[in-house]
Protein backbone atom coordinates (compact mmCIF):
# COMPACT_ATOMS: atom_id res chain seq x y z
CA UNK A 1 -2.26 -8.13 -5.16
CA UNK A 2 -3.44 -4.57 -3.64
CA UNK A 3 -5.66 -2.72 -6.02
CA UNK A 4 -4.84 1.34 -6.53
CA UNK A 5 -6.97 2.49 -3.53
CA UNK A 6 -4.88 -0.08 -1.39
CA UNK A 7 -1.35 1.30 -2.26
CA UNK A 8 -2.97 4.93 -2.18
CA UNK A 9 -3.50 3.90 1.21
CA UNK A 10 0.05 2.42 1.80
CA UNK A 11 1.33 5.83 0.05
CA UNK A 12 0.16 7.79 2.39
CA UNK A 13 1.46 5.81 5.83
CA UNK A 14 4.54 6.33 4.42
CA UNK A 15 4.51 9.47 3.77
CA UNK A 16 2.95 9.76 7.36
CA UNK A 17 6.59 7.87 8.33
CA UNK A 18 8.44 9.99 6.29
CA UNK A 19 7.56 12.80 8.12
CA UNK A 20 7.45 11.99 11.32
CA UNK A 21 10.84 9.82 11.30
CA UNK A 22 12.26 11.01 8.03
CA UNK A 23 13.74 7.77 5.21
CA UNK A 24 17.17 7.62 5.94
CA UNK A 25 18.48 4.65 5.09
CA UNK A 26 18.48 4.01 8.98
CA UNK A 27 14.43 4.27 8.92
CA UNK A 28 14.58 2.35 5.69
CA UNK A 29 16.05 -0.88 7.70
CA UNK A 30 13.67 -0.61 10.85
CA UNK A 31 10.94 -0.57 7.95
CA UNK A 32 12.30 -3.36 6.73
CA UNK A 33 13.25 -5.35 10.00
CA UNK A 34 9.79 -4.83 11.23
CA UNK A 35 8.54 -7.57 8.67
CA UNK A 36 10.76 -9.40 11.43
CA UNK A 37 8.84 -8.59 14.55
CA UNK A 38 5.54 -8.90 12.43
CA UNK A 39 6.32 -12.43 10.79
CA UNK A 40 7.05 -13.55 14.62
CA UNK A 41 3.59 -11.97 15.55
CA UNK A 42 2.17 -14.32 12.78
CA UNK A 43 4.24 -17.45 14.33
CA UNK A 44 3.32 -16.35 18.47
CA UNK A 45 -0.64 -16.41 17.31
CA UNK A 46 -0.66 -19.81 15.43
CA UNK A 47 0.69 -21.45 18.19
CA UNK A 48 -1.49 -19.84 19.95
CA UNK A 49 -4.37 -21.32 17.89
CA UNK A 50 -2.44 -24.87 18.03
CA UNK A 51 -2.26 -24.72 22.02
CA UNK A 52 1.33 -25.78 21.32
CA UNK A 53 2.67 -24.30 24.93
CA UNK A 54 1.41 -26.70 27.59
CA UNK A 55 1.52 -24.11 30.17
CA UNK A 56 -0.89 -21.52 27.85
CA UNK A 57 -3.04 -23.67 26.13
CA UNK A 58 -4.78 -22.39 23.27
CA UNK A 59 -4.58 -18.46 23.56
CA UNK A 60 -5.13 -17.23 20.24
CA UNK A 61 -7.99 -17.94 17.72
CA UNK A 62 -7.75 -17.78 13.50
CA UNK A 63 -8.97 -14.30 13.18
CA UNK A 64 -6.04 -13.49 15.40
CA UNK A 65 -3.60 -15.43 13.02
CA UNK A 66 -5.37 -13.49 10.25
CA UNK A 67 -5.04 -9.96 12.09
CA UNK A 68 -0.86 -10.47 12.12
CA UNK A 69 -1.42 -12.19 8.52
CA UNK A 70 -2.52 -8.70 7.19
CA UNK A 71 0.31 -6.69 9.41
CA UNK A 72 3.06 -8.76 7.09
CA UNK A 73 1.46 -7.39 4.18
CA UNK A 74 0.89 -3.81 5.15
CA UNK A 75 4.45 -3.87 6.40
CA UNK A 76 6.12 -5.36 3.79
CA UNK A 77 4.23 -2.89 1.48
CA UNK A 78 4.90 0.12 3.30
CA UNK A 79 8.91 -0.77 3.33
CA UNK A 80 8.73 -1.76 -0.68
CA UNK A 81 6.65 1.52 -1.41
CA UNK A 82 10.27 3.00 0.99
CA UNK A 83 12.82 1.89 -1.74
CA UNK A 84 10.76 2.16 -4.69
CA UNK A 85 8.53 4.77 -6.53
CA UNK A 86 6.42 2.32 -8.21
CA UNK A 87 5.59 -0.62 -5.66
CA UNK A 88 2.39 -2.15 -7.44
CA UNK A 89 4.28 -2.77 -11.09
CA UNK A 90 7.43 -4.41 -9.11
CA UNK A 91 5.22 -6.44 -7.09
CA UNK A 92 3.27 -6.84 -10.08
CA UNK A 93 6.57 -8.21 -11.42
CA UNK A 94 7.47 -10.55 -9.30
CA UNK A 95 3.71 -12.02 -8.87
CA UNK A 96 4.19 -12.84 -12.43
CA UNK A 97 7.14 -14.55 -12.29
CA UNK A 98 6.51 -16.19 -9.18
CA UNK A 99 3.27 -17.59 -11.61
CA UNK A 100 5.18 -18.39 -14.29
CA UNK A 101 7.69 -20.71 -11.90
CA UNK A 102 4.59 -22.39 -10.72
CA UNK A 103 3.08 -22.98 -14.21
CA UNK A 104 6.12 -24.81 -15.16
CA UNK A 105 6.46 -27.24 -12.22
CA UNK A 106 2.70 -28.27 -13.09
């Protein structure tokens, strides 16, 4: 979960968005359908690491894989903190739950 100073930080890049680009419900869905283009980032690096394309071989390494890991996050996180004023309690939320669902398969 991101502590205060890390969704002070996520505060202010969108606020940095919503000025430069404004939050119309427009700039709302390219916020949210660049989890899209970062999740494939994610997917293009581990089979990088795996060497999975013949012709490439292995062109990516785990910090790479761990670089577009982080992207998701701060992405997702910037497009939650776009639709909602309090981001940390609803992801809060849903961590708990989430917890709770795994508790009871155990």
């Amino acid at each position: 979960m991101l502590n205060t100073e890390q969704w002070t930080t996520i505060k202010r890049l969108v606020a940095w968005l919503d000025q430069h680009n404004g939050r119309s419900d427009a700039e709302v869905s390219l916020r949210i359908l660049k989890l899209t283009e970062e999740a494939g980032e994610v997917a293009q690096a581990w089979i990088g690491v795996q060497g999975q394309n013949p012709r490439k071989g292995i062109t990516h390494a785990h910090p790479d894989v761990q670089d577009e890991l982080c992207d998701v996050i701060v992405t997702a996180a910037v497009a939650l903190a776009s639709i909602v004023g309090n981001p940390d309690y609803v992801l809060g939320q849903k961590l708990a739950k989430i917890e709770a669902r795994s508790q009871a398969v155990a």
